[in-house]
C-alpha atoms as a PDB file:
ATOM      1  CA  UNK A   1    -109.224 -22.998-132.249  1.00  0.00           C
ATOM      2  CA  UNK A   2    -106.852 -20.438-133.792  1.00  0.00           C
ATOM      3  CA  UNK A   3    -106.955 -18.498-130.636  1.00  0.00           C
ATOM      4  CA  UNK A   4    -104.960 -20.861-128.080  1.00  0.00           C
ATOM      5  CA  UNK A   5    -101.877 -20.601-130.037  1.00  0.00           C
ATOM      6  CA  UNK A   6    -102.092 -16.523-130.320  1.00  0.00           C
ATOM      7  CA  UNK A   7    -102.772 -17.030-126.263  1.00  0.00           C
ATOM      8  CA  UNK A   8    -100.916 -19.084-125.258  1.00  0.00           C
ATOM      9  CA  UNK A   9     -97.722 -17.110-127.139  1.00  0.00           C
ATOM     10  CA  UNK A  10     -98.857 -14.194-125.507  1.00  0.00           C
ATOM     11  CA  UNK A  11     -98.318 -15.840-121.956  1.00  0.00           C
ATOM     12  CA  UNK A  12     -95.388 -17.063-122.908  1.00  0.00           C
ATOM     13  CA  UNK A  13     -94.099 -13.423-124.103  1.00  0.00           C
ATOM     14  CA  UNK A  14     -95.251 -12.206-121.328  1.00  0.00           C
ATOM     15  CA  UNK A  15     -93.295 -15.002-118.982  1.00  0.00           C
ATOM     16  CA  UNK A  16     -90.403 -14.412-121.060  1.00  0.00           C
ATOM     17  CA  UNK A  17     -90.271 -10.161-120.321  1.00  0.00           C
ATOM     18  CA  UNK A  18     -90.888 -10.456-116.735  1.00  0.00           C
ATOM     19  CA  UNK A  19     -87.734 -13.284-116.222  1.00  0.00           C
ATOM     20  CA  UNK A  20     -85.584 -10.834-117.902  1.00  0.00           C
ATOM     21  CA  UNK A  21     -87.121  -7.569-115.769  1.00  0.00           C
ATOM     22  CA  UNK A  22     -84.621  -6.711-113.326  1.00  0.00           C
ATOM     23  CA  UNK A  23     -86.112  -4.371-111.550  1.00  0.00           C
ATOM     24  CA  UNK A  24     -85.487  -0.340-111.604  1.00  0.00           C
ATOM     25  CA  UNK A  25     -82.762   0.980-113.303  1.00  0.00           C
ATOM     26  CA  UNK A  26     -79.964   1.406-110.884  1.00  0.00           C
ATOM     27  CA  UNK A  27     -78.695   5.609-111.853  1.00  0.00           C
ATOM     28  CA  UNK A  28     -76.135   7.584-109.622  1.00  0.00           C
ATOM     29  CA  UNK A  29     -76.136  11.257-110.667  1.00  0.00           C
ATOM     30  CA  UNK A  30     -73.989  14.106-109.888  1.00  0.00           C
ATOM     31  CA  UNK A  31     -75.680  15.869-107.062  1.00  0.00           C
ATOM     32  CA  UNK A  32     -75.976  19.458-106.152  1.00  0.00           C
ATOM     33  CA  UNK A  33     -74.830  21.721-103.611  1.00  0.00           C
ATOM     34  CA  UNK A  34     -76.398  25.905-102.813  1.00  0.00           C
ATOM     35  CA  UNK A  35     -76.315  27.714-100.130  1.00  0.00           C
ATOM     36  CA  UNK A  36     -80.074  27.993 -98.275  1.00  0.00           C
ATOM     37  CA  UNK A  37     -79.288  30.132 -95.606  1.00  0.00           C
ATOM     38  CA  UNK A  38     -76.542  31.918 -94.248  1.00  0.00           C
ATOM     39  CA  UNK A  39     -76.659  33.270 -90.508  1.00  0.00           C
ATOM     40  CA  UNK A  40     -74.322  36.098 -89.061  1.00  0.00           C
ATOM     41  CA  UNK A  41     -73.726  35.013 -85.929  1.00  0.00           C
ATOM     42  CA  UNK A  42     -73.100  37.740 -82.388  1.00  0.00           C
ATOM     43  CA  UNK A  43     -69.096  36.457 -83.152  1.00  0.00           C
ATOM     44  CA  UNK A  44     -69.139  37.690 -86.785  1.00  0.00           C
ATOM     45  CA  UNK A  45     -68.536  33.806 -87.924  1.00  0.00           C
ATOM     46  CA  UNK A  46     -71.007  31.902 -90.657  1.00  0.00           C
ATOM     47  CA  UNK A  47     -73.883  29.050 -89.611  1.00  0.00           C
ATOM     48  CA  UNK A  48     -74.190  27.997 -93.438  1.00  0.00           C
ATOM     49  CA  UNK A  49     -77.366  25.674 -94.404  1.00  0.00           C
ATOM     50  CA  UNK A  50     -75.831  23.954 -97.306  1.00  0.00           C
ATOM     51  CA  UNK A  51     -78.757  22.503 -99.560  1.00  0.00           C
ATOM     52  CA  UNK A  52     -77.707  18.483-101.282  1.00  0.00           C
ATOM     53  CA  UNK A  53     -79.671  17.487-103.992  1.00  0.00           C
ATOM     54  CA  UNK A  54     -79.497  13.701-104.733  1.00  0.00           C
ATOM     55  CA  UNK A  55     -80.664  13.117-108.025  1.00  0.00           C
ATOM     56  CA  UNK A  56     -79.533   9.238-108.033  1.00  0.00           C
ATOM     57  CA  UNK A  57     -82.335   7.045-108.344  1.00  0.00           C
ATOM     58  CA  UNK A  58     -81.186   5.204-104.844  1.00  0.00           C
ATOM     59  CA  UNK A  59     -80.319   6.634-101.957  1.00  0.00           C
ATOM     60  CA  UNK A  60     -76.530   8.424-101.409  1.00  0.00           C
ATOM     61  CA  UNK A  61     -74.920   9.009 -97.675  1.00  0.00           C
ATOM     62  CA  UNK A  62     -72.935  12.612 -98.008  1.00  0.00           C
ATOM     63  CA  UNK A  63     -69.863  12.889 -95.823  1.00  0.00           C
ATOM     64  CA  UNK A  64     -67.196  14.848 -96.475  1.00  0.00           C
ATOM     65  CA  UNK A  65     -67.425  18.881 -97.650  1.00  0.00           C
ATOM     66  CA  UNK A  66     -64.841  20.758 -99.022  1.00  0.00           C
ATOM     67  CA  UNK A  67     -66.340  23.679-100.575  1.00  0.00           C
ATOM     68  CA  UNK A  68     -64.604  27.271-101.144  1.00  0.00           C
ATOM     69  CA  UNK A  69     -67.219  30.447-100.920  1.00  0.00           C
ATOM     70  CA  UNK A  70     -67.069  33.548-102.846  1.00  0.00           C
ATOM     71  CA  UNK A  71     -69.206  36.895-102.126  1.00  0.00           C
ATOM     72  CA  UNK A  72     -69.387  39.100-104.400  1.00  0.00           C
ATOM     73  CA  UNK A  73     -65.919  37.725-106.346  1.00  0.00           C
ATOM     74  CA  UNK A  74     -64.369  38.043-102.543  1.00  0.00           C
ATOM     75  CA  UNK A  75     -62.704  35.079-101.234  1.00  0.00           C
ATOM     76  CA  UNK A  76     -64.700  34.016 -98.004  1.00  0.00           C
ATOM     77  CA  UNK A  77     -63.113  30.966 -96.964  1.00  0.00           C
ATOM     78  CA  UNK A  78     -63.684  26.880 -97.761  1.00  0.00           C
ATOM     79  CA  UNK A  79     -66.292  25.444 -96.025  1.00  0.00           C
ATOM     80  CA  UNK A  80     -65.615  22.203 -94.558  1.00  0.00           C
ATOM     81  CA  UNK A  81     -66.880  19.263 -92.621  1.00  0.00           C
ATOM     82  CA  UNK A  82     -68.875  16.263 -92.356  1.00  0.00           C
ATOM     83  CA  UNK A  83     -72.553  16.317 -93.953  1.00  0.00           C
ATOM     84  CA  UNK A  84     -73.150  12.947 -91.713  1.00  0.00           C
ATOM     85  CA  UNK A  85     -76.906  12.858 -93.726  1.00  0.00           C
ATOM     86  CA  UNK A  86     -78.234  10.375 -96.270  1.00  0.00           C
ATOM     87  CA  UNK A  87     -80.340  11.607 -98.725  1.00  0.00           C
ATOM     88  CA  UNK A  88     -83.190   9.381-100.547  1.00  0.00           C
ATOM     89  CA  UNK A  89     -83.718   9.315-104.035  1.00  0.00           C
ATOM     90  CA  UNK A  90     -84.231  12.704-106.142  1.00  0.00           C
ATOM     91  CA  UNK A  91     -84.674  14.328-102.739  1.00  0.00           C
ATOM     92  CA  UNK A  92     -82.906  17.106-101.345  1.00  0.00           C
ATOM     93  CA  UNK A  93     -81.319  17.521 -97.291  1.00  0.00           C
ATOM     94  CA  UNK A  94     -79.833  20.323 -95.552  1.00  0.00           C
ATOM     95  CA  UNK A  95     -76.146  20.090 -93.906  1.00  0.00           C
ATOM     96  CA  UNK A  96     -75.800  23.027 -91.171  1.00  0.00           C
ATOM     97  CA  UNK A  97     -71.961  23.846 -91.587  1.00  0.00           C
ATOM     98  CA  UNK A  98     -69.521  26.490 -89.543  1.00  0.00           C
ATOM     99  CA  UNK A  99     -67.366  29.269 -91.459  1.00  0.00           C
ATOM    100  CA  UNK A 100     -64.705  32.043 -90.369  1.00  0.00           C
ATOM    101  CA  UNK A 101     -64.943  34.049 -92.884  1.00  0.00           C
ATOM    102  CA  UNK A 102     -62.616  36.426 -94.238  1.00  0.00           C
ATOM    103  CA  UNK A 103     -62.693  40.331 -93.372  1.00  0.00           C
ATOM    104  CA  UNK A 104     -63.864  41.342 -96.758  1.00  0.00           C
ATOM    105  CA  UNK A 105     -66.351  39.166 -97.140  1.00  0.00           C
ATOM    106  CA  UNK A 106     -67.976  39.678 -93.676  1.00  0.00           C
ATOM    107  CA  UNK A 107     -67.819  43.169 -94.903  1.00  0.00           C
ATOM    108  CA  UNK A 108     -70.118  42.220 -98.190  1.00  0.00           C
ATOM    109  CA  UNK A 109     -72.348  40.541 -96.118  1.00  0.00           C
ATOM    110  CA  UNK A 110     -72.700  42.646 -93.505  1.00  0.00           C
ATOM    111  CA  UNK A 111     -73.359  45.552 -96.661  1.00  0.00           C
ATOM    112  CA  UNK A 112     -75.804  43.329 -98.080  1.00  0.00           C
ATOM    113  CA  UNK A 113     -77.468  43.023 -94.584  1.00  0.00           C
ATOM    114  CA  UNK A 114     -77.737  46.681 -94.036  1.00  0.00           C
ATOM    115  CA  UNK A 115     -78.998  47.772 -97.292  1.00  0.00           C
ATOM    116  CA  UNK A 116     -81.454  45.017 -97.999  1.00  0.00           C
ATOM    117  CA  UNK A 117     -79.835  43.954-100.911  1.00  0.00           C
ATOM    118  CA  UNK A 118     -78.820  40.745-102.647  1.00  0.00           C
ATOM    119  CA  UNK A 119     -75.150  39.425-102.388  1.00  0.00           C
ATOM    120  CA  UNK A 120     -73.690  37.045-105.138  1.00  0.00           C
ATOM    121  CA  UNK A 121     -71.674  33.865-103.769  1.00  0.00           C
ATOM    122  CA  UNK A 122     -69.808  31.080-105.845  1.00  0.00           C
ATOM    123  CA  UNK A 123     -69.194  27.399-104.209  1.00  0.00           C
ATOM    124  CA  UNK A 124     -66.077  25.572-105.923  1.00  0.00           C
ATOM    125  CA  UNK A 125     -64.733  22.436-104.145  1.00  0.00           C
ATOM    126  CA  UNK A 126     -66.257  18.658-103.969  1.00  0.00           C
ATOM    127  CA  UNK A 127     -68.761  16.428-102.190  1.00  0.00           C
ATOM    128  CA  UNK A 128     -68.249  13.088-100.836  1.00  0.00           C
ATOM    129  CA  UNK A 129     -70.633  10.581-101.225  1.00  0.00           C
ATOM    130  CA  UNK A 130     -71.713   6.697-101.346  1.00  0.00           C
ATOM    131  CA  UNK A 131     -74.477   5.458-102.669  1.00  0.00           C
ATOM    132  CA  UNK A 132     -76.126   2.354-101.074  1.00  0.00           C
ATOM    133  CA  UNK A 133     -74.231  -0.745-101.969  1.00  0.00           C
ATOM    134  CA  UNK A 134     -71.643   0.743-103.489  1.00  0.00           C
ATOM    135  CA  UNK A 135     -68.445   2.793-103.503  1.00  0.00           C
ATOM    136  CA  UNK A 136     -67.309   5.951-102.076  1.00  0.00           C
ATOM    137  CA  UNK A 137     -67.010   8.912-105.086  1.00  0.00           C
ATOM    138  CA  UNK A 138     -65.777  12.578-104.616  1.00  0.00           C
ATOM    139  CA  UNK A 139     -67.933  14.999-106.702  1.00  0.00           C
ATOM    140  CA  UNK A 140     -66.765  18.305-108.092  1.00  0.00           C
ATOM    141  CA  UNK A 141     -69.536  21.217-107.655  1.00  0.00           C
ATOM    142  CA  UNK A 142     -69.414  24.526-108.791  1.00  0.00           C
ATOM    143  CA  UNK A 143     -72.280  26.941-108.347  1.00  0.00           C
ATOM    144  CA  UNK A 144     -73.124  30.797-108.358  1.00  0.00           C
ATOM    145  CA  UNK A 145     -76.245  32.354-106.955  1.00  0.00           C
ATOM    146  CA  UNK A 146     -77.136  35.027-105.060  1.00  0.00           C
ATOM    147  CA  UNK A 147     -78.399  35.538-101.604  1.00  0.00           C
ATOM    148  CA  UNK A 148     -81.466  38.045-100.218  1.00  0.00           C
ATOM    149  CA  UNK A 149     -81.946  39.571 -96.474  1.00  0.00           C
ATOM    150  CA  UNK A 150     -84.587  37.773 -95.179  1.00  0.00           C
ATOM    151  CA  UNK A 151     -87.148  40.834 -93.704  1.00  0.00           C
ATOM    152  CA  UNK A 152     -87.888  40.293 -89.843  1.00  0.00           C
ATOM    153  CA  UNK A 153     -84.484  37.992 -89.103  1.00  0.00           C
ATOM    154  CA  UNK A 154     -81.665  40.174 -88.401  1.00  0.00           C
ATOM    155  CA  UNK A 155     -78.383  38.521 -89.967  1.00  0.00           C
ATOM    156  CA  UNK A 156     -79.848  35.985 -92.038  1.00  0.00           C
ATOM    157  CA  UNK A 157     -79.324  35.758 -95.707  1.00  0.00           C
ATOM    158  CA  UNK A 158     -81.664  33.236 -98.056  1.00  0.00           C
END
């Protein structure tokens, strides 16, 4: 007889959690921004595969890209344009973005390229982006890496 009260105040614990569940937590995150690859084109300009990492828990659409490039300390120019890519939750995307770069860093690169080595770059600048359902924020990224000749394409940097 005891054990209808103990059961039936689980049930109602229970009843009581779930009406005040609203669902997943709703988290927007700074994202991320690297370069992934960087093509020399027959002109001497930059195709640059900039990597986004969204890791909001919903999804975020990416627009505007105003990013300055360093190689190797050298100024290289700002990359800019429109990412025009939504990115899901914790996922990554790539944006493929043009660059005329300056002389000395074509010069760095084009070093790097012939001697199979690795050449440091730094992105400073911000990110546009809006996550579903809500407002448009600007995000400040910084980020240094390095980049590697990729062996058997010519002019390509990873």
């Amino acid at each position: 007889m005891k054990r209808l009260p103990v059961a039936a105040f689980l049930a109602l614990s229970c009843l009581v959690l779930a009406a005040c569940s609203t669902g997943p937590a709703r988290r927007v995150s700074e994202p991320a921004a690297s370069i992934q690859q960087l093509t020399v084109q027959a002109d001497g300009n930059w195709s640059v595969a900039l990597r986004i990492d969204n890791f909001s828990s919903v999804p975020m659409r990416f627009d505007a890209v105003e990013l300055a490039i360093t190689v190797n300390g050298v100024a290289a120019g700002t990359l800019r344009g429109n990412a025009g890519i939504t990115i899901g939750p914790e996922s990554g995307d790539v944006a493929t973005l043009a660059l005329s770069p300056g002389a000395a860093a074509k010069v760095h690169v084009a070093d790097a390229l012939v001697s199979r080595r690795s050449v440091g770059y730094a992105l400073a600048g911000h990110v546009d982006a809006t996550p579903r359902d809500g407002r448009q924020r600007s995000y400040e990224i910084e980020r240094e890496s390095a980049m590697t000749p990729v062996p058997g394409l010519p002019g390509v940097l990873r």
